[in-house]
PDB file of N, CA and C in Angstrom:
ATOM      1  N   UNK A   1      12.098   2.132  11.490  1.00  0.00           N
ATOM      2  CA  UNK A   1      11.277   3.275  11.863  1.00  0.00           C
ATOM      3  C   UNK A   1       9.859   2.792  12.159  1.00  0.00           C
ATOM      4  N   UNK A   2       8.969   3.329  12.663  1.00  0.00           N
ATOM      5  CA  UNK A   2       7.839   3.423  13.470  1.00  0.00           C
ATOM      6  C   UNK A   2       6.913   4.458  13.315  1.00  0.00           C
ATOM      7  N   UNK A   3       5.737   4.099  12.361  1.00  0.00           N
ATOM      8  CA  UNK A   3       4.973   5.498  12.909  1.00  0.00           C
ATOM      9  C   UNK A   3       4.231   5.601  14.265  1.00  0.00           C
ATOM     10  N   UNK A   4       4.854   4.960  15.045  1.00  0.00           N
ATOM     11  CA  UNK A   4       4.072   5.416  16.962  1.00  0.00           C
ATOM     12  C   UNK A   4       2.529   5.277  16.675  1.00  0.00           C
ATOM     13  N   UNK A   5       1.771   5.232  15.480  1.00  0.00           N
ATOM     14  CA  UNK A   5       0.561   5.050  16.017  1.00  0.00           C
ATOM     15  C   UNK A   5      -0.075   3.935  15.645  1.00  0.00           C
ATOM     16  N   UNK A   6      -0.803   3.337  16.822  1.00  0.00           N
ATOM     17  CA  UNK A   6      -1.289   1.538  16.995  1.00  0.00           C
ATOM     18  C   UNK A   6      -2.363   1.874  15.687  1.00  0.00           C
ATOM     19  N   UNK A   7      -2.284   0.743  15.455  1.00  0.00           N
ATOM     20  CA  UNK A   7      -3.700   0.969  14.038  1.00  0.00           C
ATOM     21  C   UNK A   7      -3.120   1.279  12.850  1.00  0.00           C
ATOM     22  N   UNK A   8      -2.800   2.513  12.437  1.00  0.00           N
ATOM     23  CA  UNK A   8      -2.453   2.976  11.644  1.00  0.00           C
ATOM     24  C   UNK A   8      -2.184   2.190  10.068  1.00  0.00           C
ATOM     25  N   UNK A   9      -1.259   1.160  10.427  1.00  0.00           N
ATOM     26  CA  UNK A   9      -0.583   0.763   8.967  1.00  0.00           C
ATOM     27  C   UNK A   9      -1.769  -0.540   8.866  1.00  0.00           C
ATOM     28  N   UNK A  10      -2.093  -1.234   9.581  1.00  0.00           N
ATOM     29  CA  UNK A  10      -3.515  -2.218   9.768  1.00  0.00           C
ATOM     30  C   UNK A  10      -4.590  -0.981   8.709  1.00  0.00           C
ATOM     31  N   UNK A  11      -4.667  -0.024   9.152  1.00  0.00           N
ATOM     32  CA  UNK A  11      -5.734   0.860   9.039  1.00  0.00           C
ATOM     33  C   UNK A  11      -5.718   0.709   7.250  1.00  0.00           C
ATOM     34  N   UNK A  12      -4.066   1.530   6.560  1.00  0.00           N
ATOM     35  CA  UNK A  12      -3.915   1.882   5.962  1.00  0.00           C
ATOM     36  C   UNK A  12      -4.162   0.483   4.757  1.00  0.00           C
ATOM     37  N   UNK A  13      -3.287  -0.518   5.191  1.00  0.00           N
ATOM     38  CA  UNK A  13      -4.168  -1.984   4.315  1.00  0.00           C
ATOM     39  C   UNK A  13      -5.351  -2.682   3.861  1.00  0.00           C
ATOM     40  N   UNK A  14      -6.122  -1.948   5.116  1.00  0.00           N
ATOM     41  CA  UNK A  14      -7.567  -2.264   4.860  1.00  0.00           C
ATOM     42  C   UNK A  14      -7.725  -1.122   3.753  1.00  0.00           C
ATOM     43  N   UNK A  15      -7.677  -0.563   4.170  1.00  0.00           N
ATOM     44  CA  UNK A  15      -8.022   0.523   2.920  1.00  0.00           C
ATOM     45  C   UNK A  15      -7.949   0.139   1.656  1.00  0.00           C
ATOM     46  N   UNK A  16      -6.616  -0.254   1.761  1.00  0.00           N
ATOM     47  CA  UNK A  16      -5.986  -0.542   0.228  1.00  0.00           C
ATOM     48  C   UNK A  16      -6.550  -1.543  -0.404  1.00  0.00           C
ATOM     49  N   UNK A  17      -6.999  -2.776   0.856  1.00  0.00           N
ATOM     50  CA  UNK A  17      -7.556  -3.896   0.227  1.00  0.00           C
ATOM     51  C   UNK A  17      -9.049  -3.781  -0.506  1.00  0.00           C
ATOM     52  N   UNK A  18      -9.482  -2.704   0.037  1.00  0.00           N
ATOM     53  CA  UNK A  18     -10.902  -2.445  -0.348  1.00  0.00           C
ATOM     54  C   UNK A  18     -10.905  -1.388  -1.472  1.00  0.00           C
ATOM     55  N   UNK A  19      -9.565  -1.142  -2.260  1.00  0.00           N
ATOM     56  CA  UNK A  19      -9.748   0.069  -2.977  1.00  0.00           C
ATOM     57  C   UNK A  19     -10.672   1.396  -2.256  1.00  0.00           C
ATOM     58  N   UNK A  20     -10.403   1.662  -1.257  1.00  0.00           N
ATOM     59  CA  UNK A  20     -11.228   2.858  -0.370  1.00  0.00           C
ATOM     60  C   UNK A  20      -9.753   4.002  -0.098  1.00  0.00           C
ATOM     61  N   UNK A  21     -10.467   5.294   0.224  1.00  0.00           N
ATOM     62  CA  UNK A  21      -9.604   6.150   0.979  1.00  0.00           C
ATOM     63  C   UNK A  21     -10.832   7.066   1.780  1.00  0.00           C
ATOM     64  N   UNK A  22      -9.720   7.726   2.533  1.00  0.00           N
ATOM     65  CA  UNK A  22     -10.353   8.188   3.781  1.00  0.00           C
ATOM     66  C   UNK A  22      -9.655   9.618   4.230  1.00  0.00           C
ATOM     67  N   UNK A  23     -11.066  10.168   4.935  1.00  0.00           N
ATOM     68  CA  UNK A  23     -10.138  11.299   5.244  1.00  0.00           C
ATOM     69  C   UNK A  23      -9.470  11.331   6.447  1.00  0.00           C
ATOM     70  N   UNK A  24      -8.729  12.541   6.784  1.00  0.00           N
ATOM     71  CA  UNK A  24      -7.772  12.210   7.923  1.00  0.00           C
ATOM     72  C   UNK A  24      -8.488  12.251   8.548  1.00  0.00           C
ATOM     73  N   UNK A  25      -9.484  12.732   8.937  1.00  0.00           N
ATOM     74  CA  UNK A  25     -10.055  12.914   9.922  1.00  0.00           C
ATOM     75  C   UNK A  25     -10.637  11.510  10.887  1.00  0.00           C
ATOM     76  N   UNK A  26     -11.123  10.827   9.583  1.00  0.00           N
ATOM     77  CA  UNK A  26     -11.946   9.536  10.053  1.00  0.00           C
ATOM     78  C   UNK A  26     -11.188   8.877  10.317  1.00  0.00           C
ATOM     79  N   UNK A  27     -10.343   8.550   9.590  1.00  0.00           N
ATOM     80  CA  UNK A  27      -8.870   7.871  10.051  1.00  0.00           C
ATOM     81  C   UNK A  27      -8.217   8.346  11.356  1.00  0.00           C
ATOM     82  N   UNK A  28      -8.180   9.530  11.947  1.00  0.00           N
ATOM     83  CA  UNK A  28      -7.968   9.211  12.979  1.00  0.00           C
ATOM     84  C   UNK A  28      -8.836   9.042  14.028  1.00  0.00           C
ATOM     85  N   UNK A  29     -10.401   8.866  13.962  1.00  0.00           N
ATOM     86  CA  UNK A  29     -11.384   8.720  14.930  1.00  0.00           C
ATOM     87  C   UNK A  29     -11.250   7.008  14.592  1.00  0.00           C
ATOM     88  N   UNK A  30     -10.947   6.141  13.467  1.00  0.00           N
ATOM     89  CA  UNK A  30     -11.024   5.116  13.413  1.00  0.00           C
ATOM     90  C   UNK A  30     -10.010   4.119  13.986  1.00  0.00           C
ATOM     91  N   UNK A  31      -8.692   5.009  14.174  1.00  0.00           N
ATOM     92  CA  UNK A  31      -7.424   4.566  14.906  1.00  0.00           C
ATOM     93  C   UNK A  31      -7.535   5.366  16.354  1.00  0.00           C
ATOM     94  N   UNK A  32      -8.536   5.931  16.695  1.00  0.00           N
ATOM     95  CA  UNK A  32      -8.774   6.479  18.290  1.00  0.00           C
ATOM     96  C   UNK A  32      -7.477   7.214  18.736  1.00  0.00           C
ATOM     97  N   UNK A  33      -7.160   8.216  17.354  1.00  0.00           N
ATOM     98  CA  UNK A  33      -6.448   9.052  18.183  1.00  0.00           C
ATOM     99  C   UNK A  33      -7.118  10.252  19.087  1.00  0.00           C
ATOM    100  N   UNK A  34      -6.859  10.338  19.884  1.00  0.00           N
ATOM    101  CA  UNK A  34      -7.139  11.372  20.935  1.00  0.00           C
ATOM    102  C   UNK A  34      -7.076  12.644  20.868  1.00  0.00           C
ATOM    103  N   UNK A  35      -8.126  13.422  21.289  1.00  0.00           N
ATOM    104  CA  UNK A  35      -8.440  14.659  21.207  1.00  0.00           C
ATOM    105  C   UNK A  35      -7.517  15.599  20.288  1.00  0.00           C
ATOM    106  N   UNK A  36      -7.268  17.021  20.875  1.00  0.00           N
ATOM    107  CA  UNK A  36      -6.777  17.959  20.056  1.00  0.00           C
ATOM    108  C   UNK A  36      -5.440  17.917  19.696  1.00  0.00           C
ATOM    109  N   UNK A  37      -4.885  18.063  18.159  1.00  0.00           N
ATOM    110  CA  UNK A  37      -4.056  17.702  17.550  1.00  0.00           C
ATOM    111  C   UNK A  37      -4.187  16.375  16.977  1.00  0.00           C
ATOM    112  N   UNK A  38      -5.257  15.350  16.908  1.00  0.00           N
ATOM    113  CA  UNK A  38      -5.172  14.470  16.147  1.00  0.00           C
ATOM    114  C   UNK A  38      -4.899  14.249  15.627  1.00  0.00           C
ATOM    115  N   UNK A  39      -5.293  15.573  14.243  1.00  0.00           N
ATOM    116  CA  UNK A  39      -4.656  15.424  12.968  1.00  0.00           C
ATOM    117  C   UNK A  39      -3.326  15.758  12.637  1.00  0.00           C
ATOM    118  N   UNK A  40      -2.579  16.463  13.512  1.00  0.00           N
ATOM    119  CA  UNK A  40      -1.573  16.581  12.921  1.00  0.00           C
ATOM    120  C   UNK A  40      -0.647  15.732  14.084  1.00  0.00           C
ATOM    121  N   UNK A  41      -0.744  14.871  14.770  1.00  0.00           N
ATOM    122  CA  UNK A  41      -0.558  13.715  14.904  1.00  0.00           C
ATOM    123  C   UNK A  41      -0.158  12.613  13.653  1.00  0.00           C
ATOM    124  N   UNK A  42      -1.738  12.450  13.481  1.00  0.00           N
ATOM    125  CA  UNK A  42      -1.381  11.596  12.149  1.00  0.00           C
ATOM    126  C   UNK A  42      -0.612  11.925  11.142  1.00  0.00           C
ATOM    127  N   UNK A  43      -0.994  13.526  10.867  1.00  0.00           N
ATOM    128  CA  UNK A  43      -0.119  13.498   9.511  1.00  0.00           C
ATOM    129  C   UNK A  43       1.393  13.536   9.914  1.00  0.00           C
ATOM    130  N   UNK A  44       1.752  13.855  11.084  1.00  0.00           N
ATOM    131  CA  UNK A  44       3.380  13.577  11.469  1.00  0.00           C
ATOM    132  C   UNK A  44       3.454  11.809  11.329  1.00  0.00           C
ATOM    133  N   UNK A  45       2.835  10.772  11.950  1.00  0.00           N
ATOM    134  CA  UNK A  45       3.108   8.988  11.359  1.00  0.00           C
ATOM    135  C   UNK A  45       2.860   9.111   9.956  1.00  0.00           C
ATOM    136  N   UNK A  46       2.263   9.848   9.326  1.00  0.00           N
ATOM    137  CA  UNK A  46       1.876   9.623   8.039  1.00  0.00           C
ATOM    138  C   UNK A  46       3.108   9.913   7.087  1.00  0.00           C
ATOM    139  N   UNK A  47       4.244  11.043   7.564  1.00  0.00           N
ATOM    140  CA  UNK A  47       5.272  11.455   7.184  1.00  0.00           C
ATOM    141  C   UNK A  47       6.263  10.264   7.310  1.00  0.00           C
ATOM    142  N   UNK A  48       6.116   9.992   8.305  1.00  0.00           N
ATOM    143  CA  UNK A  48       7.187   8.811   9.124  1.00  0.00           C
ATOM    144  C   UNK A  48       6.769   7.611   7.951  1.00  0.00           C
ATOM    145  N   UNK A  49       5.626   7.090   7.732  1.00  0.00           N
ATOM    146  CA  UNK A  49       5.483   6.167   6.798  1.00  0.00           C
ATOM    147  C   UNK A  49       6.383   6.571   5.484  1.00  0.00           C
ATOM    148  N   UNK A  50       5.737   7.877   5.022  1.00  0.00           N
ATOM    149  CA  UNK A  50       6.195   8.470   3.756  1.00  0.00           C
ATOM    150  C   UNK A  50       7.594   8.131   3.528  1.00  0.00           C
ATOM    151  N   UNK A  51       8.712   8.522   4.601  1.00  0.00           N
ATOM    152  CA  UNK A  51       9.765   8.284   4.283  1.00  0.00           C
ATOM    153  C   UNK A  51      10.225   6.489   4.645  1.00  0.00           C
ATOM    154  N   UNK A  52       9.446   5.849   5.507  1.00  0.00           N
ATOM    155  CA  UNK A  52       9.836   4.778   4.968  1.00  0.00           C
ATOM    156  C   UNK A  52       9.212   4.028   3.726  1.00  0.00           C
ATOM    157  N   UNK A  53       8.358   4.488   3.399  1.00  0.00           N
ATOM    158  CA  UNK A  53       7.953   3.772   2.035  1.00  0.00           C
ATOM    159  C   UNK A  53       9.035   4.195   0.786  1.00  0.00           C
ATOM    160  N   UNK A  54       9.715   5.450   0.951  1.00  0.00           N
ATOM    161  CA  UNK A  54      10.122   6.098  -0.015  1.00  0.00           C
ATOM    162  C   UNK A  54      11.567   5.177  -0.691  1.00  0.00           C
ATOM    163  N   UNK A  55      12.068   5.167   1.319  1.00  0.00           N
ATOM    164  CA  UNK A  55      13.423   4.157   1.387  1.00  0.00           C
ATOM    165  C   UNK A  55      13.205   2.767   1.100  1.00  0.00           C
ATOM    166  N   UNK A  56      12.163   2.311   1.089  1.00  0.00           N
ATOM    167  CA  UNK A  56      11.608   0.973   0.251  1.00  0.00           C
ATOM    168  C   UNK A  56      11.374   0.819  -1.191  1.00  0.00           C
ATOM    169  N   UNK A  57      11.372   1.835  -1.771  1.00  0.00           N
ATOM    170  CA  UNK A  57      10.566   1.881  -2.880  1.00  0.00           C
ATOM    171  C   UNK A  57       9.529   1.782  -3.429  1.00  0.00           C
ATOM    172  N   UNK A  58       8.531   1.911  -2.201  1.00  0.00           N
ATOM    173  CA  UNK A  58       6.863   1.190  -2.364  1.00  0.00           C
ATOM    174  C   UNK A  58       6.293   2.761  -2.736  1.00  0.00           C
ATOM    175  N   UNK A  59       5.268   2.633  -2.757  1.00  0.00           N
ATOM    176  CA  UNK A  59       3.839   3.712  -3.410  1.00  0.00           C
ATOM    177  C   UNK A  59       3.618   4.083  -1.830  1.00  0.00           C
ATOM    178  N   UNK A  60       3.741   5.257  -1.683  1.00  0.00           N
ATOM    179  CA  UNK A  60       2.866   6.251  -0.562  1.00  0.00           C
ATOM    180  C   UNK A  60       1.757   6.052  -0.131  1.00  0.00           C
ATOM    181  N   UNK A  61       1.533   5.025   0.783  1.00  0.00           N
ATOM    182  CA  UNK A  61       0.455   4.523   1.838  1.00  0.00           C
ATOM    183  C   UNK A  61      -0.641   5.656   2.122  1.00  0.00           C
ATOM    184  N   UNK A  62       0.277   7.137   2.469  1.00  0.00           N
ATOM    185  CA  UNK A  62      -0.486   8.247   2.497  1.00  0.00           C
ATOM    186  C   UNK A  62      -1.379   8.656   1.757  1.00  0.00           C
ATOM    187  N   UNK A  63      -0.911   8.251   0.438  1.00  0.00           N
ATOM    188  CA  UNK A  63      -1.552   8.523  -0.910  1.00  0.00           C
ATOM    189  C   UNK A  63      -3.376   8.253  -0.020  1.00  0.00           C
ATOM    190  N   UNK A  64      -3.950   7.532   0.571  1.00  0.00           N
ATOM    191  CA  UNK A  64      -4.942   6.421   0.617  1.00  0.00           C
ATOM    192  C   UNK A  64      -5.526   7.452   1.270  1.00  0.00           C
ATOM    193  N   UNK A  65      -4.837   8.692   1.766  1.00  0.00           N
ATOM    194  CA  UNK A  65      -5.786   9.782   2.663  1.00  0.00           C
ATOM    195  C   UNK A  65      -6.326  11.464   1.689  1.00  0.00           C
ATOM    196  N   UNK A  66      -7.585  11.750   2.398  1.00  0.00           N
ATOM    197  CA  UNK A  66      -7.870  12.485   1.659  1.00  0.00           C
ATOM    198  C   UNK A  66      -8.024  13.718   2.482  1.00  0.00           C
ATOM    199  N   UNK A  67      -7.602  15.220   1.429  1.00  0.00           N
ATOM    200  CA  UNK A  67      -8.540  15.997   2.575  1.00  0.00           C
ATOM    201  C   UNK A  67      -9.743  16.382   2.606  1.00  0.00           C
ATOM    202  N   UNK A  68     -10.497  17.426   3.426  1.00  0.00           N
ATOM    203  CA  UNK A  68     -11.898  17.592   3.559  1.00  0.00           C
ATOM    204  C   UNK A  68     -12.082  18.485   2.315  1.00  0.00           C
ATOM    205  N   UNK A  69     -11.392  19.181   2.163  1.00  0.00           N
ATOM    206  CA  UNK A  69     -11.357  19.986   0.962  1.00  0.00           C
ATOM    207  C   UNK A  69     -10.271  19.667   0.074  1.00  0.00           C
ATOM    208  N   UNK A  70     -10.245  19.621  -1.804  1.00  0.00           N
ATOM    209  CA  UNK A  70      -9.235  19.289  -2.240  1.00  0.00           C
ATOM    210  C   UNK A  70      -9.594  17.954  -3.419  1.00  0.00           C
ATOM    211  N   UNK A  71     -11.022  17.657  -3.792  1.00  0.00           N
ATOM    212  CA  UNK A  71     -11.555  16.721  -4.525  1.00  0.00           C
ATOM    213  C   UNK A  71     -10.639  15.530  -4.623  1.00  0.00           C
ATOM    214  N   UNK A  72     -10.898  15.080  -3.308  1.00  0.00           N
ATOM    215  CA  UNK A  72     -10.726  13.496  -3.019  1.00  0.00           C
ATOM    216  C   UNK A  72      -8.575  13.389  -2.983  1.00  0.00           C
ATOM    217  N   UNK A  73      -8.054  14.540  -3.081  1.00  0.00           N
ATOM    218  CA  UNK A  73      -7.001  14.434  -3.234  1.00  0.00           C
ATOM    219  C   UNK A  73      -6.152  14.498  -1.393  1.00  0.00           C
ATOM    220  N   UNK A  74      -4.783  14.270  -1.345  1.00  0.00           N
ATOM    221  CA  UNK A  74      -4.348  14.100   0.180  1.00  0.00           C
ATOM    222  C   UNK A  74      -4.158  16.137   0.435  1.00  0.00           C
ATOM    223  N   UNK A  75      -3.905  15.920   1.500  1.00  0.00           N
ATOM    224  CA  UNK A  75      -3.150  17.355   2.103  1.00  0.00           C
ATOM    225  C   UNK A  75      -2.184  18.138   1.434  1.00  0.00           C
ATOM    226  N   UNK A  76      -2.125  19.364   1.377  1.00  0.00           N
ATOM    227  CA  UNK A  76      -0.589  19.793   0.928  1.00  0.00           C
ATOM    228  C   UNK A  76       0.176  19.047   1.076  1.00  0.00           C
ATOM    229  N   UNK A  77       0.585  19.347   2.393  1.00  0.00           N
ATOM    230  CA  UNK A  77       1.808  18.850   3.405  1.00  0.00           C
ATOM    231  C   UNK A  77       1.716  17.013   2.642  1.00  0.00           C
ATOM    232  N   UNK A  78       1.210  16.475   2.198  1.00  0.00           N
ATOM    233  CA  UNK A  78       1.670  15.470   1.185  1.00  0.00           C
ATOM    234  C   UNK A  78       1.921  15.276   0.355  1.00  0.00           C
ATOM    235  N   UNK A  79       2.327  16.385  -0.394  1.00  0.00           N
ATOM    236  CA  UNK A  79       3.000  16.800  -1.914  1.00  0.00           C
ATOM    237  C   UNK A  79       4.067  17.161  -1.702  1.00  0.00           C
ATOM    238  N   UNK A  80       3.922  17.916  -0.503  1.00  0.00           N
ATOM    239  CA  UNK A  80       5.399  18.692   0.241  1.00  0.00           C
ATOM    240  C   UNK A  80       6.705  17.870   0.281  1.00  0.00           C
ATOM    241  N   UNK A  81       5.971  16.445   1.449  1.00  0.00           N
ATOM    242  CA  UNK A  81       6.543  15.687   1.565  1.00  0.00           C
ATOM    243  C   UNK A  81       7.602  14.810   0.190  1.00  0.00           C
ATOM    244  N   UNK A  82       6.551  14.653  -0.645  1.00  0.00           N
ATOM    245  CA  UNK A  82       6.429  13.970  -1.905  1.00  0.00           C
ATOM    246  C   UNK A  82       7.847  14.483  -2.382  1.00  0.00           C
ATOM    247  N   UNK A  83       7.669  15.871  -2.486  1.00  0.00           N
ATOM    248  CA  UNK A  83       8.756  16.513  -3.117  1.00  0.00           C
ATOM    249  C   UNK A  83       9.901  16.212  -2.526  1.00  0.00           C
ATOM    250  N   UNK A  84      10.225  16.849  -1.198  1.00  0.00           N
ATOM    251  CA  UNK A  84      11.224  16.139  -0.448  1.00  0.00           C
ATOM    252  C   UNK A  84      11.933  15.087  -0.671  1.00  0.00           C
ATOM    253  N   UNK A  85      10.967  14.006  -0.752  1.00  0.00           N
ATOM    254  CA  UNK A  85      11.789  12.788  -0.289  1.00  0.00           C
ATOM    255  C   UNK A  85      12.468  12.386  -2.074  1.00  0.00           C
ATOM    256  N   UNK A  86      12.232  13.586  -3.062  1.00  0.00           N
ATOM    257  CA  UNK A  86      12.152  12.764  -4.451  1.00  0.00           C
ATOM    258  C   UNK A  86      11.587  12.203  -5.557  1.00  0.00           C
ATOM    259  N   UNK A  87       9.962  11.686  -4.968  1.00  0.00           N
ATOM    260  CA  UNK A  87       9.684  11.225  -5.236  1.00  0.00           C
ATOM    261  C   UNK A  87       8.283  11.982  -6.609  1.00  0.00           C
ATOM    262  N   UNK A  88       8.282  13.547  -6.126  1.00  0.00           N
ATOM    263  CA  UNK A  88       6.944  14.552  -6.724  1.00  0.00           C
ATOM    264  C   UNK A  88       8.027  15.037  -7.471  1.00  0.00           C
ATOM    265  N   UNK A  89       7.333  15.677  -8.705  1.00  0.00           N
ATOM    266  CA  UNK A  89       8.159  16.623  -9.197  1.00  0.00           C
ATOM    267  C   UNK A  89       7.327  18.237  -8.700  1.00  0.00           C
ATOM    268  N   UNK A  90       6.311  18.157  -8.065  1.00  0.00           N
ATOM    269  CA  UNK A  90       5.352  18.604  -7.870  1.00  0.00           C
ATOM    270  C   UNK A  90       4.486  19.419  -8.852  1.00  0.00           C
ATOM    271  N   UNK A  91       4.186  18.090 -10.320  1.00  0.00           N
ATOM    272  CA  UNK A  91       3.575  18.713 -11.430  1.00  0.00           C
ATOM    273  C   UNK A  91       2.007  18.702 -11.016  1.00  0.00           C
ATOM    274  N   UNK A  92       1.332  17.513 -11.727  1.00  0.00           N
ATOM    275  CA  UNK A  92      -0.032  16.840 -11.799  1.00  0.00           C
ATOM    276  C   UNK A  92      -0.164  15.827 -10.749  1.00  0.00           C
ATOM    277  N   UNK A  93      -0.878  16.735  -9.810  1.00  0.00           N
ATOM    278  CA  UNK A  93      -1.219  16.272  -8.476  1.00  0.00           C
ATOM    279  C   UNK A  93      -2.122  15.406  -8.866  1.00  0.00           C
ATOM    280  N   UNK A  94      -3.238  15.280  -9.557  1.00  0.00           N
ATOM    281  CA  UNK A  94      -3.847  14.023  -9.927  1.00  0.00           C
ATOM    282  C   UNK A  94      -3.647  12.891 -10.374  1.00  0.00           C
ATOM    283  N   UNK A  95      -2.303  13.147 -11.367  1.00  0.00           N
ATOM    284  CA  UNK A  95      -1.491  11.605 -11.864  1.00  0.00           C
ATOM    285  C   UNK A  95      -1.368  11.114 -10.805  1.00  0.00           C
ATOM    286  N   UNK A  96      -0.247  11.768 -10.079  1.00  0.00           N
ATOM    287  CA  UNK A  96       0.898  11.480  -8.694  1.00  0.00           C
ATOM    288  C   UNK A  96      -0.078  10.762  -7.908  1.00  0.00           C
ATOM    289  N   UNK A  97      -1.228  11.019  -7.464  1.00  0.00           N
ATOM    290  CA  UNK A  97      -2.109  10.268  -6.615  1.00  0.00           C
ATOM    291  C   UNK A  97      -2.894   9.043  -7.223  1.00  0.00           C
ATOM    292  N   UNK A  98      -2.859   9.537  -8.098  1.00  0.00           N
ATOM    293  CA  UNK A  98      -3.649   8.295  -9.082  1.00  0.00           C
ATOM    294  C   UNK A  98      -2.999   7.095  -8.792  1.00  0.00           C
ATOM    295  N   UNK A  99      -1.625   7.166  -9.429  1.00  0.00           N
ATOM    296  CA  UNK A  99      -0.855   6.155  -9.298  1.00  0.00           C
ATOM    297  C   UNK A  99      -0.312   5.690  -8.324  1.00  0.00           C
ATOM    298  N   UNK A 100      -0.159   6.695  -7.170  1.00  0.00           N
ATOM    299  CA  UNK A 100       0.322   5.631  -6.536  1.00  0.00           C
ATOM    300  C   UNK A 100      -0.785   5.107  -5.585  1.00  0.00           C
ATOM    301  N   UNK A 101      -2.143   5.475  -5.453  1.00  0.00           N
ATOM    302  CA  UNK A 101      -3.207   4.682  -5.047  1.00  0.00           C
ATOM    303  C   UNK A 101      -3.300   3.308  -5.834  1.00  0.00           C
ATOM    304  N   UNK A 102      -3.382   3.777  -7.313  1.00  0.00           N
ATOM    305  CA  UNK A 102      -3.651   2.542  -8.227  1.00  0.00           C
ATOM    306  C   UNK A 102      -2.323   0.804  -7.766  1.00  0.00           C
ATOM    307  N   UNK A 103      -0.679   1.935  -7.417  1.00  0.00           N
ATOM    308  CA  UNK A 103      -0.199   0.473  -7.190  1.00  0.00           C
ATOM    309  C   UNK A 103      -0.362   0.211  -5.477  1.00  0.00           C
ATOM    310  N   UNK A 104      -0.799   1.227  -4.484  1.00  0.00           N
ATOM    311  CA  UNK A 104      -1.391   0.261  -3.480  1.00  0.00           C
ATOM    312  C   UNK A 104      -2.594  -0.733  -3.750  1.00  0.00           C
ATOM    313  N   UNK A 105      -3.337  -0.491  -4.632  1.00  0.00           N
ATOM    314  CA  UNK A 105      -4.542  -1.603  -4.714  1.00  0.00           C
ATOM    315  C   UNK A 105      -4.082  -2.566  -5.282  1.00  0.00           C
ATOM    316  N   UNK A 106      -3.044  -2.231  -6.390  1.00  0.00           N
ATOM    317  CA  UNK A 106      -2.753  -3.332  -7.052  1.00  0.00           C
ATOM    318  C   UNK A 106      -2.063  -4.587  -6.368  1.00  0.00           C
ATOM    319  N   UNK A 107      -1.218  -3.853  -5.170  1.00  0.00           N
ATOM    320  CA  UNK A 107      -0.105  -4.387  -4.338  1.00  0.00           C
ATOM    321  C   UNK A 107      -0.924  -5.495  -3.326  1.00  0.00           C
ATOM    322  N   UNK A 108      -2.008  -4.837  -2.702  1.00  0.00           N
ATOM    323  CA  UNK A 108      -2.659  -5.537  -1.803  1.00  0.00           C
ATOM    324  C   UNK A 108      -3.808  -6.437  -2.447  1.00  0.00           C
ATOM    325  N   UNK A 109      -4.133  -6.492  -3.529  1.00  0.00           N
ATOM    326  CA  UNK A 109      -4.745  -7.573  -4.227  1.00  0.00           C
ATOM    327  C   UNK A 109      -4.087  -8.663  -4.693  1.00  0.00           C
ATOM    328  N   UNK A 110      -2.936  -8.276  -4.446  1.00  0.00           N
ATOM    329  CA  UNK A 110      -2.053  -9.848  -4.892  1.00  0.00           C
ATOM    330  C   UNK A 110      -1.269 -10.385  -3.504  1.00  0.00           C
ATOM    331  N   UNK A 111      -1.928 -10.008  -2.112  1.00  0.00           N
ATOM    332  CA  UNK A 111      -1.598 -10.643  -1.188  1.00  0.00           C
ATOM    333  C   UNK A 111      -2.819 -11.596  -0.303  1.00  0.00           C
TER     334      UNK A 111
END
């Protein structure tokens, strides 16, 4: 699978490597997605990641995005997902993000 957008998973490593997150927004002016619908552009590759990270067993790359509103936490529609694929029970949205930010940093500091 493929999330179709150039940048993106580059994008999402840097991130990780720097212990940083970002909102969608910047993230997609920083991967030059194009005009209207940007964002939900991204958050459709961002889904596409979701489920391949899920089928990997890795920590939610998505996790690394934030929304504009929502104290530093991702989108609904990324809990949604969460749930879906298995992986949320959709309790404590702050653990759930915690951790799996905490093992992307952890992941990309030992590469």
């Amino acid at each position: 699978m493929n999330s179709a957008l150039p940048g993106l998973v580059a994008a999402l490593q840097g991130l990780a490597q720097r212990n940083e997150v970002m909102s969608y927004g910047d993230l997609a002016r920083q991967i030059a997605i194009p005009g209207p619908g940007s964002i939900a552009r991204l958050t459709a590759a961002l889904e596409v990641l979701m489920v391949e990270d899920a089928e990997a067993g890795h920590p939610f790359r998505a996790a690394l995005c934030r929304a504009r509103s929502g104290d530093g936490l991702p989108a609904p529609g990324f809990f949604d997902a969460a749930v879906r694929l298995g992986r949320f029970d959709g309790g404590d949205l702050r653990g759930f993000v915690a951790r799996e930010r905490a093992e992307l940093f952890k992941a990309a500091a030992l590469r």
